[in-house]
Protein backbone atom coordinates (compact mmCIF):
# COMPACT_ATOMS: atom_id res chain seq x y z
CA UNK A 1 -159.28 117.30 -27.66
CA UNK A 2 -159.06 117.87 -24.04
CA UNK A 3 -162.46 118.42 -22.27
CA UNK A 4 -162.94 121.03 -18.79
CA UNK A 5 -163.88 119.09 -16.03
CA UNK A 6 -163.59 122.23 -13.77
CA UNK A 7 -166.31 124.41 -12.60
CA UNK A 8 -166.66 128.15 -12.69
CA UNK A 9 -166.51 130.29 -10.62
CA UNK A 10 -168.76 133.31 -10.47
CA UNK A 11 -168.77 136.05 -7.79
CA UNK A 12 -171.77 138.59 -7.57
CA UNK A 13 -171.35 141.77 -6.65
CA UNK A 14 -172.55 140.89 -2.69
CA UNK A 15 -169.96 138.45 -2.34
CA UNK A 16 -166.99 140.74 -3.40
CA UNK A 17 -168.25 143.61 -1.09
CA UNK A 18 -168.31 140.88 2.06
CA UNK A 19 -164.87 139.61 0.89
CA UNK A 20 -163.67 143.68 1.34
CA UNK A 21 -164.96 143.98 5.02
CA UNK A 22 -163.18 140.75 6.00
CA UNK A 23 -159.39 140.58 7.37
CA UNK A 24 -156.67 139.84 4.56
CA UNK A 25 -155.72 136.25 6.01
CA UNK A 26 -159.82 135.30 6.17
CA UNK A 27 -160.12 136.62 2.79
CA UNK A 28 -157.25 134.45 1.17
CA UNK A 29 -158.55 131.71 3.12
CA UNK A 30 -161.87 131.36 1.44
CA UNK A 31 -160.46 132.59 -1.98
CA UNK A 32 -158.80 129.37 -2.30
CA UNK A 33 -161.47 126.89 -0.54
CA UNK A 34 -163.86 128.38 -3.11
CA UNK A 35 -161.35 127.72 -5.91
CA UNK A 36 -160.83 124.25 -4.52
CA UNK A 37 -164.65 123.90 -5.69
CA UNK A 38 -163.93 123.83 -8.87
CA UNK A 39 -162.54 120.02 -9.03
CA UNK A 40 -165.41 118.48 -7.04
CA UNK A 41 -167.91 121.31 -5.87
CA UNK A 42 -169.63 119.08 -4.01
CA UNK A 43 -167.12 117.05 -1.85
CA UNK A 44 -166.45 120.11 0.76
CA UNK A 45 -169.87 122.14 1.20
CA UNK A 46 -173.12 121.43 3.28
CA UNK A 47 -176.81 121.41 1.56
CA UNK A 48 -179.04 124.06 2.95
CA UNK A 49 -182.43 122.60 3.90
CA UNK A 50 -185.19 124.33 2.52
CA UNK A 51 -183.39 125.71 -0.33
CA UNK A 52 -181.30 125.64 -3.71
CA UNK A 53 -178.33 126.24 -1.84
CA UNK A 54 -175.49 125.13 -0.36
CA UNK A 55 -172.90 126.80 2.16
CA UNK A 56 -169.15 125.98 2.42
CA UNK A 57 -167.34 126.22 6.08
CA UNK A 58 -164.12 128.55 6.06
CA UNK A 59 -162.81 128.91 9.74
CA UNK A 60 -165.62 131.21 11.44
CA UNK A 61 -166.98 132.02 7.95
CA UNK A 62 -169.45 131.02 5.63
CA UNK A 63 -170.03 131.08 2.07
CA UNK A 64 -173.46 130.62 0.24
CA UNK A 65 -173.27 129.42 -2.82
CA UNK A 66 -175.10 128.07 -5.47
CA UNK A 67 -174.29 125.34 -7.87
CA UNK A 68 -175.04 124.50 -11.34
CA UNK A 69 -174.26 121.28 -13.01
CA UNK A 70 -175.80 121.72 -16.15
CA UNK A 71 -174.09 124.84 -16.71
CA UNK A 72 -171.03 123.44 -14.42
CA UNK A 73 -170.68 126.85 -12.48
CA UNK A 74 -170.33 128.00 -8.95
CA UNK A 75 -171.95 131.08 -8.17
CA UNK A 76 -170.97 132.38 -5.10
CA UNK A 77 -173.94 134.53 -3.15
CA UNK A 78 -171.91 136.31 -0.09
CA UNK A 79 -169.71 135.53 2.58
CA UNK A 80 -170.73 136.00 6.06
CA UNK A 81 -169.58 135.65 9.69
CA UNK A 82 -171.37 132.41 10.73
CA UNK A 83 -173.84 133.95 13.12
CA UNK A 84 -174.70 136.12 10.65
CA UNK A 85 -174.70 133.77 7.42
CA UNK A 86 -178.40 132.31 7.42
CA UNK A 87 -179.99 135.28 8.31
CA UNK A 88 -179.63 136.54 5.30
CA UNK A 89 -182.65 133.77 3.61
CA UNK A 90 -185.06 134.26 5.67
């Protein structure tokens, strides 16, 4: 019997709206870093001091997500130009 090792991938409703606003290249961009999560979620994305989070680096974008091992899913928060990406938890 062969087991999953992959993670999934969930996107909230936030995160689809910011992926609509952004250009078509940007958008493809982070579609596949995100899927590229699901091997080793951790190997690519930054811990986010201060909180449960973690944010991955796409070009001049960021994505907050959150990870769960137990349940081995990526939930994926929004996407937001990076000047604009931490504002957002405070």
């Amino acid at each position: 019997m062969k087991v999953d090792k992959h993670y999934n991938i969930k996107w909230t409703e936030t995160a689809l709206k910011s992926l609509k606003r952004i250009d078509k290249e940007s958008a493809i961009r982070i579609i596949n870093s995100v899927e590229d999560l699901s091997i080793d979620p951790f190997r690519y994305v930054k811990k986010l001091r201060g909180y449960p989070l973690y944010s991955l680096r796409v070009g001049d974008y960021r994505v907050i997500l959150a990870i769960d091992v137990g349940s081995r899913s990526i939930i994926v928060l929004y996407v937001e130009y990076r000047r604009r990406a931490y504002r957002k938890l405070r």
